[in-house]
N, C-alpha and C. Protein backbone atom coordinates (compact mmCIF):
# COMPACT_ATOMS: atom_id res chain seq x y z
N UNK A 1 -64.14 97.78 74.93
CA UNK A 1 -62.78 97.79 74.45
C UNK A 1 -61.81 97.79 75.63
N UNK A 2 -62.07 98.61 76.55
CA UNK A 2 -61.45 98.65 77.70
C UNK A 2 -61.49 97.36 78.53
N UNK A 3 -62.83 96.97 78.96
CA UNK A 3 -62.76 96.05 79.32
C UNK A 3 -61.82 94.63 78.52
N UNK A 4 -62.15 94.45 77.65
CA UNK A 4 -61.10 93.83 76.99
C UNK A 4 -60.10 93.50 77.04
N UNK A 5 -59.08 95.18 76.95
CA UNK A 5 -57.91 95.02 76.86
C UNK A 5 -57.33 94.59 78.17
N UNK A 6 -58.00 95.50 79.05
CA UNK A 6 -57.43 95.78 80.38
C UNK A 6 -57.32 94.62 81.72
N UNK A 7 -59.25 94.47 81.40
CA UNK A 7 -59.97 93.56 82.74
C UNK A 7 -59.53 92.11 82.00
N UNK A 8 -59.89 91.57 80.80
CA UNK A 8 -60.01 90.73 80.18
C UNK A 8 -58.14 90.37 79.93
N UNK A 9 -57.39 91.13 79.89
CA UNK A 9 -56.10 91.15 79.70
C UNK A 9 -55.76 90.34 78.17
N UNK A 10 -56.30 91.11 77.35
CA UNK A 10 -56.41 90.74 75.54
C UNK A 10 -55.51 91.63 74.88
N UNK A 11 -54.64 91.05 74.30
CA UNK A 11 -53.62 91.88 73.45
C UNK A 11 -54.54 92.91 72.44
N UNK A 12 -53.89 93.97 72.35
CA UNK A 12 -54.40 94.67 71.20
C UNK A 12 -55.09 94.22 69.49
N UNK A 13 -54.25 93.25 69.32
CA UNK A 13 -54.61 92.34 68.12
C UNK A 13 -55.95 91.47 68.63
N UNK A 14 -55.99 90.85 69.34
CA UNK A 14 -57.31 90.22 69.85
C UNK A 14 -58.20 90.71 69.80
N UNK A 15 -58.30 92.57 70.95
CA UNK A 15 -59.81 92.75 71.24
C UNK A 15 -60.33 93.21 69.30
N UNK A 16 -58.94 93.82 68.65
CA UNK A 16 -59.36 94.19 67.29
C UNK A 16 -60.21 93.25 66.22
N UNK A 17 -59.81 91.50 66.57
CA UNK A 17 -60.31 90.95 65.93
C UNK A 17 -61.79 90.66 66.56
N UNK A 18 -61.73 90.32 67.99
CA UNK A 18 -63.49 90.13 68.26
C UNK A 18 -63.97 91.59 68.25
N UNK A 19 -63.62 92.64 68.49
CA UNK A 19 -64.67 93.74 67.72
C UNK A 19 -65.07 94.00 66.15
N UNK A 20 -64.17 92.98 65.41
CA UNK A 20 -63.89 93.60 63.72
C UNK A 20 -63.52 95.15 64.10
N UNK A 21 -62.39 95.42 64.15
CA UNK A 21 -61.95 97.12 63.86
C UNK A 21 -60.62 96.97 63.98
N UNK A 22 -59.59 98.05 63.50
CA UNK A 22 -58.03 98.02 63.18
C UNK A 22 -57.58 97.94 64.29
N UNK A 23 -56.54 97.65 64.82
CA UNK A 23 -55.89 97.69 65.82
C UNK A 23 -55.65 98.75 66.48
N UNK A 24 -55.31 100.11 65.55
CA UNK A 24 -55.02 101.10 65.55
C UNK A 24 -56.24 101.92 66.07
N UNK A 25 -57.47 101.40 65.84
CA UNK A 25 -58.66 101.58 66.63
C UNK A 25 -58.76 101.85 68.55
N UNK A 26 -57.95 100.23 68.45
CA UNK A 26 -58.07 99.65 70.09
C UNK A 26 -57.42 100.51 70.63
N UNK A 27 -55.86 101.03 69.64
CA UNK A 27 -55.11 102.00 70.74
C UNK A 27 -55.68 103.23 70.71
N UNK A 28 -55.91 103.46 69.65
CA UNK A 28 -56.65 105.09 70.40
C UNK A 28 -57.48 105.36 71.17
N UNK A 29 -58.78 104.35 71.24
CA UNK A 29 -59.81 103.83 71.96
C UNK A 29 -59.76 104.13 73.44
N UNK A 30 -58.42 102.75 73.47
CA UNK A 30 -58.07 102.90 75.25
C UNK A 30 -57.81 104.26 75.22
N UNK A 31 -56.68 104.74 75.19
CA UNK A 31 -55.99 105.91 74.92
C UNK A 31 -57.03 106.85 75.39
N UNK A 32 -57.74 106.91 74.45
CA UNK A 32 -58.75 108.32 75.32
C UNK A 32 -59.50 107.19 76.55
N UNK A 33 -60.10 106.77 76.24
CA UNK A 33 -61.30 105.83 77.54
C UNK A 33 -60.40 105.93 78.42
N UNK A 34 -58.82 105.50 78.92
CA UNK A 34 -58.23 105.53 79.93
C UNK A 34 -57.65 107.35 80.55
N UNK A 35 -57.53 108.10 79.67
CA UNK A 35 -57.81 109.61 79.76
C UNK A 35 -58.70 110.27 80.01
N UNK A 36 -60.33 109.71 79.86
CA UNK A 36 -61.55 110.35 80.39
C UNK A 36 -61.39 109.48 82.15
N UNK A 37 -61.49 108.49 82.24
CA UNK A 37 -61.18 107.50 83.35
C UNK A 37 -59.71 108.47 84.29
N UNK A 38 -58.78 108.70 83.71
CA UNK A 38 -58.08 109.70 84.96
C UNK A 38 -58.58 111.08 85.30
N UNK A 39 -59.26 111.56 84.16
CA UNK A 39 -59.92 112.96 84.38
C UNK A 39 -61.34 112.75 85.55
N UNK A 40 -61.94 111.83 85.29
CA UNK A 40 -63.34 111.36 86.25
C UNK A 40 -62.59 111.27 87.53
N UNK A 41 -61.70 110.61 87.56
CA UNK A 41 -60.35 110.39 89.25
C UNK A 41 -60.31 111.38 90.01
N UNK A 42 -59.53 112.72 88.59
CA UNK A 42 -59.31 114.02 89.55
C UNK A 42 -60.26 114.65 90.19
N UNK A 43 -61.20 114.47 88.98
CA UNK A 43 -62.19 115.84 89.51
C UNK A 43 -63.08 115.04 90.66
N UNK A 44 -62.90 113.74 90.98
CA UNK A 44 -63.80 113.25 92.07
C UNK A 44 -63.04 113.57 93.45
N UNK A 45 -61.70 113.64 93.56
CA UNK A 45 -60.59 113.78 94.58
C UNK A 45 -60.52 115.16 94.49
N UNK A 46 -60.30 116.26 93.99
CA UNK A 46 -60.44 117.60 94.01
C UNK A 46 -61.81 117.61 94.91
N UNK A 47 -63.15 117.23 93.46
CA UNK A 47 -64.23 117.74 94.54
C UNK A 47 -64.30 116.98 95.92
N UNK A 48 -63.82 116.67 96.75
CA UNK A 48 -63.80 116.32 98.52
C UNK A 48 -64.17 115.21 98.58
N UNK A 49 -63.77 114.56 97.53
CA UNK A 49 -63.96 113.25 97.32
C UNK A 49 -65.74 112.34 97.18
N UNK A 50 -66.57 112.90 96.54
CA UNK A 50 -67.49 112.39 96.75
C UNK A 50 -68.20 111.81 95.24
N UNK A 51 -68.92 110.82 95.58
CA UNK A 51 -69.29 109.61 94.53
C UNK A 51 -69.50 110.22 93.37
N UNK A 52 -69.03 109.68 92.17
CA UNK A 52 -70.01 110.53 90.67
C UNK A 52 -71.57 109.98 90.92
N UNK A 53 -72.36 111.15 90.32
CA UNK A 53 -74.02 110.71 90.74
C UNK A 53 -74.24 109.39 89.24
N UNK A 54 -73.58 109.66 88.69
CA UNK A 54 -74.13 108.51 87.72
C UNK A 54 -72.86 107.75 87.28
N UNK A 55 -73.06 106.69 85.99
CA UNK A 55 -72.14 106.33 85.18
C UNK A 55 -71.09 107.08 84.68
N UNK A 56 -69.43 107.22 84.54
CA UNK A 56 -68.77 107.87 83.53
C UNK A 56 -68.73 107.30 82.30
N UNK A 57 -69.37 108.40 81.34
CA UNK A 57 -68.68 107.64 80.21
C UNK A 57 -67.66 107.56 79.38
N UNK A 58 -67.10 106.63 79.36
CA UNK A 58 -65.82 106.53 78.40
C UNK A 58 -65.59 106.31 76.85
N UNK A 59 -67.19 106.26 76.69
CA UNK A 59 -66.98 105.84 74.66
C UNK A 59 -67.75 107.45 74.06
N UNK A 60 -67.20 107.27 72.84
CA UNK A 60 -68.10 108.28 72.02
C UNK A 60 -68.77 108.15 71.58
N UNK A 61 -69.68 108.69 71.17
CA UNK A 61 -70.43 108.39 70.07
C UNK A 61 -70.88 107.63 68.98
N UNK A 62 -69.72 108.10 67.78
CA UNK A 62 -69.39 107.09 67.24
C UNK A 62 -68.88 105.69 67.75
N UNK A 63 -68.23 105.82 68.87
CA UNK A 63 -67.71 104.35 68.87
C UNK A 63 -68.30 103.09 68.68
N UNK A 64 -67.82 101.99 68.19
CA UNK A 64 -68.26 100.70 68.12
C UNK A 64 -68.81 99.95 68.77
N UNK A 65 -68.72 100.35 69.85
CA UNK A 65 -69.24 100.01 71.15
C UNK A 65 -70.85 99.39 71.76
């Protein structure tokens, strides 16, 4: 979804239609994914700056993803 909106530069209405889900989906979606994505930032720059050991993830569970 992120990728989508962001990397892919797809209006909100777009990524909604190639995922099938509401629009209202996409914004909340980003919305948190881009909120876990600044929280992964801080706490990598707080801790002395050093690599996350794995993937962050940005979807839930449920998500469509």
């Amino acid at each position: 979804m992120v990728v989508l909106r962001y990397l892919e530069d797809l209006s909100v209405e777009d990524v909604a239609r190639i995922l099938g889900v509401r629009e209202g989906a996409v914004r909340s979606g980003c919305h948190r994914a881009l909120g876990k994505l600044r929280k992964a930032q801080l706490q990598q720059v707080y801790d002395g700056g050093s690599a996350p050991t794995g993937p962050v993830s940005i979807c839930s569970e449920s998500s469509p993803m």
